[in-house]
N, C-alpha and C. Protein backbone atom coordinates (compact mmCIF):
# COMPACT_ATOMS: atom_id res chain seq x y z
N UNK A 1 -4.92 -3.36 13.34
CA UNK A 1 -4.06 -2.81 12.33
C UNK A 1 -2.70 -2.52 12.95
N UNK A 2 -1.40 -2.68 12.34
CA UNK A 2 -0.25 -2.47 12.70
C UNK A 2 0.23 -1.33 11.80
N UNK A 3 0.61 -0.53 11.94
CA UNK A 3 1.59 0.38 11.25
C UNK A 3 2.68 1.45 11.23
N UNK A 4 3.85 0.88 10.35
CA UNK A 4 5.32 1.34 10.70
C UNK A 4 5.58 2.24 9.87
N UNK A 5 5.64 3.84 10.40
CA UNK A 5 6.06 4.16 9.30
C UNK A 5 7.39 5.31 9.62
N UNK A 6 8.47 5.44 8.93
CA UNK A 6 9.50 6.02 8.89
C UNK A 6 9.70 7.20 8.10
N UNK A 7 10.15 8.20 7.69
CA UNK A 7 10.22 8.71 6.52
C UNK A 7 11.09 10.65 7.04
N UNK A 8 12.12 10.54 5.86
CA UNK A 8 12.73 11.60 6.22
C UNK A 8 12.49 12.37 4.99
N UNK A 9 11.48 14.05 4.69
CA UNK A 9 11.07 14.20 3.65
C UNK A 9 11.42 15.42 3.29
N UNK A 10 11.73 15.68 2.12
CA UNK A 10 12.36 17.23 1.74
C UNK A 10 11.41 18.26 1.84
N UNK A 11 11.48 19.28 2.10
CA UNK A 11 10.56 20.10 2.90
C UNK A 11 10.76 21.37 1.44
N UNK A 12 11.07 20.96 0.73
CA UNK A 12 10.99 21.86 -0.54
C UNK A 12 10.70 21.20 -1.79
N UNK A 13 10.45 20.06 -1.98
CA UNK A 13 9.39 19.07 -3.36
C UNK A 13 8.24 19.48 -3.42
N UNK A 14 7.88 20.11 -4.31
CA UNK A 14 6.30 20.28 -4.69
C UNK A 14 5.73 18.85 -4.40
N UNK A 15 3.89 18.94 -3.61
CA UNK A 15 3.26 17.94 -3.01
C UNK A 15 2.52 17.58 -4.09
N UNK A 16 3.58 16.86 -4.43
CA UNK A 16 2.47 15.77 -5.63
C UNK A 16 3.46 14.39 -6.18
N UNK A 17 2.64 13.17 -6.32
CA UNK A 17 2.99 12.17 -6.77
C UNK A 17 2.96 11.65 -8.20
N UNK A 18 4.08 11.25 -8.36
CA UNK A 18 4.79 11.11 -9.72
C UNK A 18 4.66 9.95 -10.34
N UNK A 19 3.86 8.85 -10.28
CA UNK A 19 4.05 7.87 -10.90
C UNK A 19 4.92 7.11 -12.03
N UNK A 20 5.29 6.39 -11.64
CA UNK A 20 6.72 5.74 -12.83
C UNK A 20 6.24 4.32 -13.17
N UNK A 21 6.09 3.30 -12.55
CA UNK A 21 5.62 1.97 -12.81
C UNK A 21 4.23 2.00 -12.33
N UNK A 22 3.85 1.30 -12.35
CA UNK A 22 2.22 0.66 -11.89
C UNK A 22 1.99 -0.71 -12.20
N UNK A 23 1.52 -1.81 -11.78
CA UNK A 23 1.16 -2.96 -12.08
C UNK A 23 0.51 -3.37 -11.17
N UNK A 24 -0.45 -4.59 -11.59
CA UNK A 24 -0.84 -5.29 -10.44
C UNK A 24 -1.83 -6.52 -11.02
N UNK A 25 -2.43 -7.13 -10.01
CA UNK A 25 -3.15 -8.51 -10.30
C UNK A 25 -3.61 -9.38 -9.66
N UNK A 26 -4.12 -10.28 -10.04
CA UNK A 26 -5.32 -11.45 -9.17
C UNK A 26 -3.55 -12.40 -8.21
N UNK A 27 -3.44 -12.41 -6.98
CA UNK A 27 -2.73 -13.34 -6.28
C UNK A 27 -3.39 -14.92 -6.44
N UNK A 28 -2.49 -16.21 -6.38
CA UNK A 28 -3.16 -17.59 -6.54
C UNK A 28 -3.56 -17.45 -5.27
N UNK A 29 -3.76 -16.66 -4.44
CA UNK A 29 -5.03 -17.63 -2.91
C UNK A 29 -6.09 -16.85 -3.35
N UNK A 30 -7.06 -17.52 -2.89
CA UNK A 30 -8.44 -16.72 -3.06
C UNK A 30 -8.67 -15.35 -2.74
N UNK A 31 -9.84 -14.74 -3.95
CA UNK A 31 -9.85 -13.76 -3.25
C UNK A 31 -8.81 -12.28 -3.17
N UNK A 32 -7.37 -12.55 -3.05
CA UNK A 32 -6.24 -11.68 -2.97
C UNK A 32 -6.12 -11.34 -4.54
N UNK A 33 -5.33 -9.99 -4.16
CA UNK A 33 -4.82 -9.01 -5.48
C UNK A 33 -3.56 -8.23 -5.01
N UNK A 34 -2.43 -8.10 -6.10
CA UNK A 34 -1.34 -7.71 -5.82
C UNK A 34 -0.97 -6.16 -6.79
N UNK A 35 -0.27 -5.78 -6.28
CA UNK A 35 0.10 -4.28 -6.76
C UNK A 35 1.62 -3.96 -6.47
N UNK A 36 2.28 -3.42 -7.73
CA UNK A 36 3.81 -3.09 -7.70
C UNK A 36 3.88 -2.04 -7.97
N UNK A 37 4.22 -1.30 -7.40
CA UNK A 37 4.18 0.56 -7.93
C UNK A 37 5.76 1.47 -7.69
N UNK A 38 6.35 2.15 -8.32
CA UNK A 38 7.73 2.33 -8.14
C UNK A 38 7.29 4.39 -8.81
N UNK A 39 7.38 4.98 -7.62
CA UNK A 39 7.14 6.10 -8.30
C UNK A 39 8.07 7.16 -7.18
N UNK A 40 8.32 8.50 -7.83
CA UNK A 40 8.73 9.50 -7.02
C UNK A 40 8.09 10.15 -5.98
N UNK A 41 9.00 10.45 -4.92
CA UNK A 41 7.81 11.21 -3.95
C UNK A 41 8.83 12.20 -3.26
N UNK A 42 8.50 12.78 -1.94
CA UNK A 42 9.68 13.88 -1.15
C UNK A 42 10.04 13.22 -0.28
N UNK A 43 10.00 12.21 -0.38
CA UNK A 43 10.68 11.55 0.45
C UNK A 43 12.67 10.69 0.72
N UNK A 44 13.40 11.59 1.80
CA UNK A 44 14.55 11.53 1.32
C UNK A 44 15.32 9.82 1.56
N UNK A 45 14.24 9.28 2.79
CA UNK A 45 14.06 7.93 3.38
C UNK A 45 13.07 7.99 3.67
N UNK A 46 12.87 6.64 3.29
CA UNK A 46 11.35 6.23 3.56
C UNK A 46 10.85 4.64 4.31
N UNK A 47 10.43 4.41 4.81
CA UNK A 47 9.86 2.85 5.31
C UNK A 47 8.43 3.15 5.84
N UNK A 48 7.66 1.61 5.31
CA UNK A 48 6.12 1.89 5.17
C UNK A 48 5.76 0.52 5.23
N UNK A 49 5.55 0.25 6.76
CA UNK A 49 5.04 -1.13 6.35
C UNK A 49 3.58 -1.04 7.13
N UNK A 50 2.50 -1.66 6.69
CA UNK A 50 1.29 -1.93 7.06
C UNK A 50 0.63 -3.39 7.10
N UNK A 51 0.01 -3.45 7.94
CA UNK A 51 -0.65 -4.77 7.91
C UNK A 51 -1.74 -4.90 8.65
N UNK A 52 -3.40 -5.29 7.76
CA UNK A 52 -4.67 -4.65 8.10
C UNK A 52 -5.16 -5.47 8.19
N UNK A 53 -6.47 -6.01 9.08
CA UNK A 53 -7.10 -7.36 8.83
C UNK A 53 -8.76 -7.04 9.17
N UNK A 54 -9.96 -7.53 8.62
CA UNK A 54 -11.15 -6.87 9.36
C UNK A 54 -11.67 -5.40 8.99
N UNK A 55 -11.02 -5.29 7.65
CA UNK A 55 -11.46 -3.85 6.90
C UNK A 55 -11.38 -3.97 5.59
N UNK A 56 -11.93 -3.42 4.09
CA UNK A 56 -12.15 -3.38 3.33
C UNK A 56 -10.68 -3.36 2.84
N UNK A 57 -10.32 -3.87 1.94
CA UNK A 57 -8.97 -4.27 1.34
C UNK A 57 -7.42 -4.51 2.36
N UNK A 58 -8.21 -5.04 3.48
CA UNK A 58 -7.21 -5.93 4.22
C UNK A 58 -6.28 -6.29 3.39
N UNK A 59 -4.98 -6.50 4.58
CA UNK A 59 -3.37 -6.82 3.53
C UNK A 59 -2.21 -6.53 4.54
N UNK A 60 -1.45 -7.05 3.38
CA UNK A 60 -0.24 -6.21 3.90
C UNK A 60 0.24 -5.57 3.20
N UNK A 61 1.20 -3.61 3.24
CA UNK A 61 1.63 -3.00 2.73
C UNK A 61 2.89 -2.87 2.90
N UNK A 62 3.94 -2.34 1.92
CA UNK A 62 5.32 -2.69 2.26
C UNK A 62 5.72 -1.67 0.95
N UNK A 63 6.42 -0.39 1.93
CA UNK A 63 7.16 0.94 0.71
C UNK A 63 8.45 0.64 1.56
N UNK A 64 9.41 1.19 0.35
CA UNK A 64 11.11 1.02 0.60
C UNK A 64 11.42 2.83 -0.20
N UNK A 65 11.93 3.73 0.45
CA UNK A 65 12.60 4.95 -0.77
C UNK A 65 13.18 5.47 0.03
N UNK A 66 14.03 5.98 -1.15
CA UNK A 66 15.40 6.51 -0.94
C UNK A 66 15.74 7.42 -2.05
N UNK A 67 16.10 8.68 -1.42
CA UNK A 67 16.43 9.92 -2.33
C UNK A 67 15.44 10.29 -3.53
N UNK A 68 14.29 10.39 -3.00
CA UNK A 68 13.09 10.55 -3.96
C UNK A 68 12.16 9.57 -4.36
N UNK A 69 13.13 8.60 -4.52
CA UNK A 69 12.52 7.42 -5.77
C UNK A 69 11.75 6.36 -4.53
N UNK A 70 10.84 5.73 -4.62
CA UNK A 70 10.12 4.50 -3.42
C UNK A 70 9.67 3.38 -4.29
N UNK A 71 9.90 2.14 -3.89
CA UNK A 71 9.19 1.16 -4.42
C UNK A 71 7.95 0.50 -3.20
N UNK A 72 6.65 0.21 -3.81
CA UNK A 72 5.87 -0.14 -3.15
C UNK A 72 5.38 -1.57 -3.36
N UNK A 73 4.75 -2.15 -2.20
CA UNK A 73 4.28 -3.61 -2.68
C UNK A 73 3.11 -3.98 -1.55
N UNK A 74 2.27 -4.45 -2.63
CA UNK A 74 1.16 -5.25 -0.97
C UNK A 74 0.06 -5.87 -1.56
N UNK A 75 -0.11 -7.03 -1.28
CA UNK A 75 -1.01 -8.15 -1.54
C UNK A 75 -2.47 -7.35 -0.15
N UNK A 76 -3.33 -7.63 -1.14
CA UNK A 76 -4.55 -7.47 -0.16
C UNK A 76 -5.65 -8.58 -0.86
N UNK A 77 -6.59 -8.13 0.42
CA UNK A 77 -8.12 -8.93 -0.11
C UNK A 77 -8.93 -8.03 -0.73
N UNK A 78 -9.48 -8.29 -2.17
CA UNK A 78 -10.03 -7.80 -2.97
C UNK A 78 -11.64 -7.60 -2.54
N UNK A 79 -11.59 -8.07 -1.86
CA UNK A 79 -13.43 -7.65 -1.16
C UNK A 79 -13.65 -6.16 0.37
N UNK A 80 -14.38 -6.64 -0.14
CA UNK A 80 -14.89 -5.38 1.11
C UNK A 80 -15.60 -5.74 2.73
N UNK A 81 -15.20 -5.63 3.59
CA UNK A 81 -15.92 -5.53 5.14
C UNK A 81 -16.98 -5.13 5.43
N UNK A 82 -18.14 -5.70 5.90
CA UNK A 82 -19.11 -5.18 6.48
C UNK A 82 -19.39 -4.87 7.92
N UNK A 83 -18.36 -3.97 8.89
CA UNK A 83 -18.64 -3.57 9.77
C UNK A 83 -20.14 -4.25 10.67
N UNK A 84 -21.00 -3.78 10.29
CA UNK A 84 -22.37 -4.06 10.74
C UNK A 84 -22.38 -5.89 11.11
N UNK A 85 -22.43 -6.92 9.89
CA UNK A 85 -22.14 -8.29 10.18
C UNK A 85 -20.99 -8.62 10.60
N UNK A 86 -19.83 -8.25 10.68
CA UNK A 86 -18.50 -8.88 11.01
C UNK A 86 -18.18 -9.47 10.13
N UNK A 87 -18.43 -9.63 8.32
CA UNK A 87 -17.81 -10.43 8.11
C UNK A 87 -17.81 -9.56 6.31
N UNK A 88 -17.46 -10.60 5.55
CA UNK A 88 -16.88 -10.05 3.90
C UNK A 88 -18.53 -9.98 3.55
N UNK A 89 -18.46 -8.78 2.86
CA UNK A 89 -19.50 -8.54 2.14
C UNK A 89 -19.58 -9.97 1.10
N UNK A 90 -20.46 -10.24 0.78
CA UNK A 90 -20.75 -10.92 -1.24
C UNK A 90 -21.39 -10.56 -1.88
N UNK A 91 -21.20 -10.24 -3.17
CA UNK A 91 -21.55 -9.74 -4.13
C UNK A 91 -22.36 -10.74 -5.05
């Protein structure tokens, strides 16, 4: 797992998330699902990048915000890891 994360956050926003957009959906490669989310948070700058492989909704994650507002994005694999076999569960 890799992960970057940045974030300069107001230390007086009530701790709770605000949702504004939401979307998401089946990606054309197998398997993958995508998600667009654009919501408020305390965050005054923000950067959020992730990238997971070998765990239950493997992907990559990718937040951008600035002065409250963040947009989020990240294609993952819609299946789950089985630790124990090494490999994707099937259903």
């Amino acid at each position: 797992m890799i992960n970057l994360k940045c974030n300069l956050r107001n230390p007086w926003w009530k701790d709770e998330f605000l949702p504004q957009i939401s979307h998401w959906g089946v990606a054309p490669w197998p398997n993958m699902c995508w998600e667009l989310e654009v919501h408020k948070t305390s965050d005054i700058i923000d950067l959020d990048l992730a990238i997971t492989w070998r765990q239950s909704h493997a992907g990559v994650y990718l937040s951008l915000g600035l002065l409250g507002h963040a947009v989020s994005f990240s294609v993952y694999d819609c299946r789950h890891w089985d630790s124990d076999l090494g490999t994707w569960q099937e259903f």
